[in-house]
Protein backbone atom coordinates (compact mmCIF):
# COMPACT_ATOMS: atom_id res chain seq x y z
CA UNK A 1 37.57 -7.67 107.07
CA UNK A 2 34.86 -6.52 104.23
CA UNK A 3 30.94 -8.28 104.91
CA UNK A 4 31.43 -11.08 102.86
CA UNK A 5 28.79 -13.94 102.78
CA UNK A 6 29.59 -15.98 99.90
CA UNK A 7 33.75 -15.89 100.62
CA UNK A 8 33.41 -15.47 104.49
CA UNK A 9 34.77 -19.00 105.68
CA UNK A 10 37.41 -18.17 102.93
CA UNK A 11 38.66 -14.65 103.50
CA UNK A 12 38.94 -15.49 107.30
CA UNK A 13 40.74 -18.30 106.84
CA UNK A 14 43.09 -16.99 104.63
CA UNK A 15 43.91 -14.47 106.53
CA UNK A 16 44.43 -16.59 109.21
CA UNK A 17 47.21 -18.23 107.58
CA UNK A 18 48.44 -14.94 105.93
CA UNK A 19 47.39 -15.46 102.16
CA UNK A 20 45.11 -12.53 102.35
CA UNK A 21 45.48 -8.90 103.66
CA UNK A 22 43.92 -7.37 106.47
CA UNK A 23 42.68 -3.75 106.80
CA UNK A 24 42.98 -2.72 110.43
CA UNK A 25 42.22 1.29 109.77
CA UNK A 26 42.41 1.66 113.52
CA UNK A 27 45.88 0.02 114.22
CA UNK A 28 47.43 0.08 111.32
CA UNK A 29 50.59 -1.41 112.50
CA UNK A 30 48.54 -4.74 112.78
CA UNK A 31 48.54 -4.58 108.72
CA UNK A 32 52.29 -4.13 108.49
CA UNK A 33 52.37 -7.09 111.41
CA UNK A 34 50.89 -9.49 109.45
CA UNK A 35 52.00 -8.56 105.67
CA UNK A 36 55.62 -9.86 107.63
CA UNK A 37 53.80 -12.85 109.26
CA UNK A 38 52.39 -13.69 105.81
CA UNK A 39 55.62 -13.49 103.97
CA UNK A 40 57.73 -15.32 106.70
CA UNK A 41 54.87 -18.18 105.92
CA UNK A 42 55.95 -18.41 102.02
CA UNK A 43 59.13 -17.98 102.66
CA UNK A 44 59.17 -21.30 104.92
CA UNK A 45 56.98 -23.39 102.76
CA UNK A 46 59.19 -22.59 99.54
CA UNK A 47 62.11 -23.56 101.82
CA UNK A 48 60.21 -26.58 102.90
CA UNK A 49 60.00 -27.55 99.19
CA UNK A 50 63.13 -26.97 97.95
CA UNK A 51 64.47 -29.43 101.03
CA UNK A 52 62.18 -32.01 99.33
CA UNK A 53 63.10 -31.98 95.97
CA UNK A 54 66.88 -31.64 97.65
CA UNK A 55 65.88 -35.26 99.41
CA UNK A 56 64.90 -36.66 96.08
CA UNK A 57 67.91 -35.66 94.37
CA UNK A 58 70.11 -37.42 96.80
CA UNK A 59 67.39 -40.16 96.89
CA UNK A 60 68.48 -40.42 93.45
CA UNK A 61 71.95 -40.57 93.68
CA UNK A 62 71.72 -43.53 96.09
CA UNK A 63 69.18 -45.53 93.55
CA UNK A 64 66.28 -45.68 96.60
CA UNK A 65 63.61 -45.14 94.45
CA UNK A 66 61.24 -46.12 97.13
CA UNK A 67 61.84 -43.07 98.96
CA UNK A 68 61.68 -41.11 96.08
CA UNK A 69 58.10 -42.33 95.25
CA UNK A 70 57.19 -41.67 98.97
CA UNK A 71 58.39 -38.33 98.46
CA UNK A 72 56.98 -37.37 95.68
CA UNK A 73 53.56 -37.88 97.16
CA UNK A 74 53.94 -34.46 99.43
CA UNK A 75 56.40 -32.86 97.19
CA UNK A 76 54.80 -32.82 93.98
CA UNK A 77 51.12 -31.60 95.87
CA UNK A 78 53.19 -29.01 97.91
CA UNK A 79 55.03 -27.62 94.22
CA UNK A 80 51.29 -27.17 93.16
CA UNK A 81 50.04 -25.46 96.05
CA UNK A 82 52.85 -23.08 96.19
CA UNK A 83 51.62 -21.84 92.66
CA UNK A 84 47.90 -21.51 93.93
CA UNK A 85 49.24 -19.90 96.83
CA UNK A 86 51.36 -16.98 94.89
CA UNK A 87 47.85 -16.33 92.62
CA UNK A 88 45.95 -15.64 95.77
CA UNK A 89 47.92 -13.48 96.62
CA UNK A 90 47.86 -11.85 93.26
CA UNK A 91 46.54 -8.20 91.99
CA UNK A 92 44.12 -9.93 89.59
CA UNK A 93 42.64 -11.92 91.98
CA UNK A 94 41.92 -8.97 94.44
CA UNK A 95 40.04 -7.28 92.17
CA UNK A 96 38.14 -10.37 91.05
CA UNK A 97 37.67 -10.86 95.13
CA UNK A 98 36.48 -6.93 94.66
CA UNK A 99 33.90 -7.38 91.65
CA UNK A 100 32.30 -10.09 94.04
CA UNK A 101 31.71 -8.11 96.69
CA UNK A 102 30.27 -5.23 94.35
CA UNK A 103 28.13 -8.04 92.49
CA UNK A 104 27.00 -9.80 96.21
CA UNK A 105 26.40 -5.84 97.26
CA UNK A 106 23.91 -5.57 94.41
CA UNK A 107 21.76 -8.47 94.47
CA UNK A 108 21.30 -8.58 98.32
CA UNK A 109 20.61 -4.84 98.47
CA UNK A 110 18.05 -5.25 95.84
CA UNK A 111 13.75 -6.10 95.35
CA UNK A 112 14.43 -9.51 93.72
CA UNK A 113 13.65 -12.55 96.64
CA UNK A 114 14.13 -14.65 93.51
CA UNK A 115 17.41 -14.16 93.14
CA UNK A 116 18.28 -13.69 96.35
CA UNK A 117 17.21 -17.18 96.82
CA UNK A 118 19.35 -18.59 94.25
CA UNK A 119 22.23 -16.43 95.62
CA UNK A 120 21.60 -17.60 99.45
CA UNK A 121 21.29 -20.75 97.84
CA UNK A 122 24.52 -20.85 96.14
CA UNK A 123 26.08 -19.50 99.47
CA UNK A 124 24.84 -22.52 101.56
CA UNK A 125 25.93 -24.72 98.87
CA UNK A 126 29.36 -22.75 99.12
CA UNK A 127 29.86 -23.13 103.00
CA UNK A 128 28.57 -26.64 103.35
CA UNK A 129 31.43 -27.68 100.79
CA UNK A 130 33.97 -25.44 102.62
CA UNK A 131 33.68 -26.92 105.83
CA UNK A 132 33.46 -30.37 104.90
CA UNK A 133 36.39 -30.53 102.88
CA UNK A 134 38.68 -28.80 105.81
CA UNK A 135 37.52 -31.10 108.29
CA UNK A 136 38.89 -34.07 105.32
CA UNK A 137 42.07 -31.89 105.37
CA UNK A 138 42.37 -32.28 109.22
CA UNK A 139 41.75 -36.06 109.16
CA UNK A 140 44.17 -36.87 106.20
CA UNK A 141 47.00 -34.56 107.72
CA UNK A 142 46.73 -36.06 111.33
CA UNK A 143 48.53 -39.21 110.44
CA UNK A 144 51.80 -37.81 109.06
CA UNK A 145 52.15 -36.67 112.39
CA UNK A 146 50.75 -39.65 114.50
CA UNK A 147 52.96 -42.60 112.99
CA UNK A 148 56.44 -40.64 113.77
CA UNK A 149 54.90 -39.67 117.64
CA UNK A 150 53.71 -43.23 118.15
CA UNK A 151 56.51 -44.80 116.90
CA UNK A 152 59.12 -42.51 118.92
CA UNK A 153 56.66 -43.66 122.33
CA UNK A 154 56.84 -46.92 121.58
CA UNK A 155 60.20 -47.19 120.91
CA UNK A 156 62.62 -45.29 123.38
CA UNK A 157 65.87 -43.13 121.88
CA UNK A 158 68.37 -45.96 122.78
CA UNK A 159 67.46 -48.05 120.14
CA UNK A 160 68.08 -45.43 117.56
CA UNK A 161 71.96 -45.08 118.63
CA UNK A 162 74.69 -47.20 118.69
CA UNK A 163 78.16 -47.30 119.29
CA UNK A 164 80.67 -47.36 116.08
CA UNK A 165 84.80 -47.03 116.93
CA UNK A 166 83.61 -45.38 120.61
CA UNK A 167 81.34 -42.79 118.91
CA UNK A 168 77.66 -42.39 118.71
CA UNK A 169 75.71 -43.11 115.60
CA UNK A 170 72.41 -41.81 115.05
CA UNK A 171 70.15 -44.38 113.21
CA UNK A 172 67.17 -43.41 111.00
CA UNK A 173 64.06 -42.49 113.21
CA UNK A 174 60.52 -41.75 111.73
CA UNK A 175 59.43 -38.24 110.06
CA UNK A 176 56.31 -36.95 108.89
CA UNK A 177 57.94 -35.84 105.65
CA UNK A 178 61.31 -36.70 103.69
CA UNK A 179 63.35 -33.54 103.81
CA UNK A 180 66.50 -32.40 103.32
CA UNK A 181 68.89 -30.54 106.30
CA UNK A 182 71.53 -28.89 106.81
CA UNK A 183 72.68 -30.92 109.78
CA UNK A 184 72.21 -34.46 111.07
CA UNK A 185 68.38 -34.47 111.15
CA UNK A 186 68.63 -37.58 113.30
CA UNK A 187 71.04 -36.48 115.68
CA UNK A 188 68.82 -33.28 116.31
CA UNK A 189 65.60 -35.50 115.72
CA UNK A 190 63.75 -33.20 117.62
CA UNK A 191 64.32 -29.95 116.48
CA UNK A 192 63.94 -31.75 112.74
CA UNK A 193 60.74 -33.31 113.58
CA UNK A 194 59.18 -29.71 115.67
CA UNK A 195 60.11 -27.92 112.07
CA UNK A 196 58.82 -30.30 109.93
CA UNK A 197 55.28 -30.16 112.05
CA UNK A 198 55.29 -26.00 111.76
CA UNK A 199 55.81 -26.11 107.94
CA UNK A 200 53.81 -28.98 107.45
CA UNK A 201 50.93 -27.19 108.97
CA UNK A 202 51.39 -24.14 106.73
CA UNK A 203 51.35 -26.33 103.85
CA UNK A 204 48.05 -28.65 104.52
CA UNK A 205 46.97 -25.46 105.12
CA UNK A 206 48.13 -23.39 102.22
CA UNK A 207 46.19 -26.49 100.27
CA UNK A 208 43.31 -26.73 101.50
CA UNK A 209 42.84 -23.35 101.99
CA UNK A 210 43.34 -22.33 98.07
CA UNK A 211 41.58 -25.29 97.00
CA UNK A 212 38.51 -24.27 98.59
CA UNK A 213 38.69 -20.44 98.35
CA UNK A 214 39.18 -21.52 93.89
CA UNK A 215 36.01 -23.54 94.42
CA UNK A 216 34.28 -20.72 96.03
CA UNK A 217 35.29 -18.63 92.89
CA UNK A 218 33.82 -21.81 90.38
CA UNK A 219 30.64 -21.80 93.02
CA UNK A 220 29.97 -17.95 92.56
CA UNK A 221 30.05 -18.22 88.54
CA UNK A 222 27.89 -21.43 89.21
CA UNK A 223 25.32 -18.85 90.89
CA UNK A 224 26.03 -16.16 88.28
CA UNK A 225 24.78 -18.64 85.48
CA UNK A 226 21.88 -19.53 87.15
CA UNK A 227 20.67 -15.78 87.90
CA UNK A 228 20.98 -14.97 84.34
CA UNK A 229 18.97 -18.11 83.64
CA UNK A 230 16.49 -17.19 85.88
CA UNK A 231 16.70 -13.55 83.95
CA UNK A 232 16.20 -13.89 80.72
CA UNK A 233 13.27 -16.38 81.78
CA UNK A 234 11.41 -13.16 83.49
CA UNK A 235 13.04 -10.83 80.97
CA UNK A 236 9.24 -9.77 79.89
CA UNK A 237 8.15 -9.54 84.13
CA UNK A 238 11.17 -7.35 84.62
CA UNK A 239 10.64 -5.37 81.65
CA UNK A 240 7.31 -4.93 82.79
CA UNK A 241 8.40 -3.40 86.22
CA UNK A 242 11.12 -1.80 84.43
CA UNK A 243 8.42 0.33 82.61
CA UNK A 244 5.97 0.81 85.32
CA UNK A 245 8.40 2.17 87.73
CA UNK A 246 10.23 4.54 85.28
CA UNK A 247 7.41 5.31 83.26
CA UNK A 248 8.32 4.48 79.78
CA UNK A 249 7.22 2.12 77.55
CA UNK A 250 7.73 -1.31 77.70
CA UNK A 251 9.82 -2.56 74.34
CA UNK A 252 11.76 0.62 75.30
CA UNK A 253 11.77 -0.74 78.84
CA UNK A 254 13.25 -4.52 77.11
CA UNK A 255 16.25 -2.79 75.80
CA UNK A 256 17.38 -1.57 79.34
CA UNK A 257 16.45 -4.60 81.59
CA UNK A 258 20.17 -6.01 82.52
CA UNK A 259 21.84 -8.95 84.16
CA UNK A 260 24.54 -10.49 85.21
CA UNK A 261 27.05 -13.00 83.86
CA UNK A 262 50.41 -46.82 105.50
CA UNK A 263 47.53 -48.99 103.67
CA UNK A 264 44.79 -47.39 105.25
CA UNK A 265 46.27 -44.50 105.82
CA UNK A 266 47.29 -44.50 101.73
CA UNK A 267 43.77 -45.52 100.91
CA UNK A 268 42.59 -42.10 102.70
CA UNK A 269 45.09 -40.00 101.34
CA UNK A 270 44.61 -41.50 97.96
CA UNK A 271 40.65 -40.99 98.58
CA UNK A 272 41.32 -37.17 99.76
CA UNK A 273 43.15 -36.37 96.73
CA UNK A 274 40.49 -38.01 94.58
CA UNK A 275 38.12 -35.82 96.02
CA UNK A 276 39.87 -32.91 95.33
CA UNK A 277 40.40 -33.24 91.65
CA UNK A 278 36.83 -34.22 91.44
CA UNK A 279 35.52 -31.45 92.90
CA UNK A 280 37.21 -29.07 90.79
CA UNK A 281 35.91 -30.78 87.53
CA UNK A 282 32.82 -31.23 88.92
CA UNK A 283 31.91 -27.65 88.96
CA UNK A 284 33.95 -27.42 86.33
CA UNK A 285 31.66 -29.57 84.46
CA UNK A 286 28.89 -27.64 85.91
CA UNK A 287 29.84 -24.17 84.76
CA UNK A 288 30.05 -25.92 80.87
CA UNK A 289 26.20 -27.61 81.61
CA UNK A 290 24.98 -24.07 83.04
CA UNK A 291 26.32 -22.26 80.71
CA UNK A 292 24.28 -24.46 77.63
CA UNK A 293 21.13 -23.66 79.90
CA UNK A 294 21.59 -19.77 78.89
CA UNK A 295 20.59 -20.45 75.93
CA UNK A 296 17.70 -23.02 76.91
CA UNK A 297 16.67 -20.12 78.92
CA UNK A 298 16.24 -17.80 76.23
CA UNK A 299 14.04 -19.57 74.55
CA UNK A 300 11.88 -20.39 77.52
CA UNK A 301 10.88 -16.71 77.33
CA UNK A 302 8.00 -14.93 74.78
CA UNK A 303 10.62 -13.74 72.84
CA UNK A 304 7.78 -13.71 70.13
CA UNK A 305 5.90 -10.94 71.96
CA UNK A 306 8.94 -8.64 71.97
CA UNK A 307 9.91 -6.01 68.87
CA UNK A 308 11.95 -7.36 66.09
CA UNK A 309 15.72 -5.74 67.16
CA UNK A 310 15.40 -7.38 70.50
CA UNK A 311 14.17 -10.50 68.76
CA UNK A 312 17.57 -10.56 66.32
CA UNK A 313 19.63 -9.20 69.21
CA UNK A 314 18.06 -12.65 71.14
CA UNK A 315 19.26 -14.25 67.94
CA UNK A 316 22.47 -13.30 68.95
CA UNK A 317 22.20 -13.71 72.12
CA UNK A 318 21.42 -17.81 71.77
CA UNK A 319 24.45 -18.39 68.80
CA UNK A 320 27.25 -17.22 71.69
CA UNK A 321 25.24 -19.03 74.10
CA UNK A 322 25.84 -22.20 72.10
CA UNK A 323 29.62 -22.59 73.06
CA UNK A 324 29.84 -23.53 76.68
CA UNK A 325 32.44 -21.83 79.21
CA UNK A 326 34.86 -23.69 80.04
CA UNK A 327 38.11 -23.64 82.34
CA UNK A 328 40.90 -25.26 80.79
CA UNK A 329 44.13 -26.42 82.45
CA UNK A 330 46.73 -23.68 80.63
CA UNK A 331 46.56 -24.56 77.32
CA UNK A 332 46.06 -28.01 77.01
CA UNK A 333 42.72 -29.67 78.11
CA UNK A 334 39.12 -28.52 79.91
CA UNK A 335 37.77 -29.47 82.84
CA UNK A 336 35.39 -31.83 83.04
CA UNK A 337 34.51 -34.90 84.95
CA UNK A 338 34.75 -36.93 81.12
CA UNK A 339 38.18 -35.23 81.25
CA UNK A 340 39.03 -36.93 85.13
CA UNK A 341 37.35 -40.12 84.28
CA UNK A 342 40.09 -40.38 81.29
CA UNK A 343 42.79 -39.05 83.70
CA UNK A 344 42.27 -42.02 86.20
CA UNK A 345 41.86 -44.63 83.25
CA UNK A 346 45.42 -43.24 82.07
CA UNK A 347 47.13 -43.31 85.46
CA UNK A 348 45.47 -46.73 86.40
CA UNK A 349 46.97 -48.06 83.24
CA UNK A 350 50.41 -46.69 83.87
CA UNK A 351 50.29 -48.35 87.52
CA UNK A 352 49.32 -51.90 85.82
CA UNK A 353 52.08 -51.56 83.87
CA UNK A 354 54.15 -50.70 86.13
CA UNK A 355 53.48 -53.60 88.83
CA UNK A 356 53.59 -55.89 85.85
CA UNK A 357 57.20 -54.80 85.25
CA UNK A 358 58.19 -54.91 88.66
CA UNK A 359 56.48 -57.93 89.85
């Protein structure tokens, strides 16, 4: 494992659950060991999903559209994750994961305390977020496995049977998730429910796990912004230092000086996956509001002291810096908290009508 600091917490745990490689140079037959461990993981939670959707299909055919809706909860959130699980594990994110480490490599091996302030900064920011939405992970998957336990203590196996022509019939008994089998689930409860608990686990963990290490990603180009910020506000210091150190003069100096660019159990599932769309437009909203404070930035310096090319290339400079980054969901919308705000007006409306229909 490389010496991260901003994606520690994230490369460890992903490796943990197999969505990122390790390099064991001295035993390499560890790598080999867990490349097989990581694809036996995907292979389960696709299988796991495909049950689901095979549960709603039947669901269908019998016209229970309760179950279906119940379904759909897990099922549509595990669908997601399985795409954010196939880009970790992608080429272009490796060498995104790479470009980090270089950038990370550069700024903590170098003079500046200012920026490795905001970069320290940006990695406590990072960590704190981390860890407190995996410990909301751990509290909002607990119950999908508490109601079936409790419910199977409290109620022994003979009232789940009963006799129909001299044979035994196996009644429906309580699952964490609605999935499709092969067999009798309910005759073979417990092997059902032991399988369901292993893939479960892979998936809460497959989701919180990418939604965090993406986040960490947002975070870092969060910190990015704010370094050129603080950059182009001490672009005359640096050049400065630039020009005393490598003995040249100064406007020369300015054209070198770089940087970088159940009710209450529904109510807390409902509030965990609130969360976790807001926090990805939240610092998706953040990287748009950072990235109008480039510009802000570059006129915060004395660009009026510096030689006319680097004046119009300034000029330049502050037009691009006018459009805002912005992430944008494929090709349809950006992120931004204005964008979730409408998203939850939408779906609120839709869930009005809804319960007006069917009252």
């Amino acid at each position: 494992m490389e010496n991260d600091k901003h994606l520690k917490i994230n490369m460890v745990t992903l490796a943990i659950i197999g969505l990122w490689p390790v390099n064991c140079k001295r035993y390499t037959y560890l790598n080999k060991m867990h490349a097989f461990y990581s694809n036996c993981n995907v292979i389960c939670f696709l299988l796991f999903i495909i049950t689901e959707h095979c549960e709603i299909y039947f669901s269908r055919a019998e016209s229970n559209y309760f179950a279906i809706a119940n379904n759909l909860t897990v099922s549509l959130l595990f669908s997601e994750t399985f795409i954010k699980v196939m880009i970790c594990r992608s080429e272009q994110i490796k060498k995104f994961v790479k470009q980090i480490r270089m950038t990370e490599k550069i700024i903590l091996d170098g003079v500046d305390r200012s920026l490795k302030k905001i970069y320290l900064d940006t990695i406590q920011s990072n960590n704190k977020l981390t860890i407190s939405f995996l410990c909301l992970t751990f509290f909002s998957a607990v119950p999908f496995y508490i109601k079936p336990i409790a419910e199977t203590i409290l109620h022994p196996m003979e009232n789940y049977t009963i006799i129909v022509d001299n044979q035994v019939v196996y009644l429906e008994r309580p699952l964490p998730f609605n999935s499709w089998f092969p067999f009798d689930k309910f005759k073979y409860y417990y092997i059902s429910f032991g399988m369901q608990v292993v893939v479960g686990c892979i998936g809460a963990c497959y989701t919180s796990l990418t939604d965090v290490f993406f986040w960490s990603l947002m975070i870092f180009g969060l910190g990015q912004l704010r370094i050129v910020q603080h950059k182009l506000i001490n672009l005359k210091k640096d050049a400065k230092l630039y020009a005393k150190q490598n003995n040249v003069d100064e406007n020369i100096a300015l054209k070198y000086t770089d940087f970088s660019i159940a009710q209450v159990f529904a109510i807390e599932y409902l509030f965990a996956i609130l969360i976790q769309m807001f926090i990805f437009y939240w610092y998706a909203n953040d990287i748009i509001i950072e990235s109008m404070k480039v510009a802000e930035a570059v006129w915060h310096t004395d660009f009026y002291e510096f030689p006319l090319d680097v004046q119009k290339d300034l000029i330049i400079f502050m037009m691009r810096a006018q459009k805002p980054l912005t992430l944008k969901v494929g090709p349809f919308y950006p992120i931004s908290t204005t964008t979730a705000i409408s998203i939850i007006k939408v779906s609120y409306s839709y869930v009005a009508l809804i319960n007006q229909v069917y009252k």
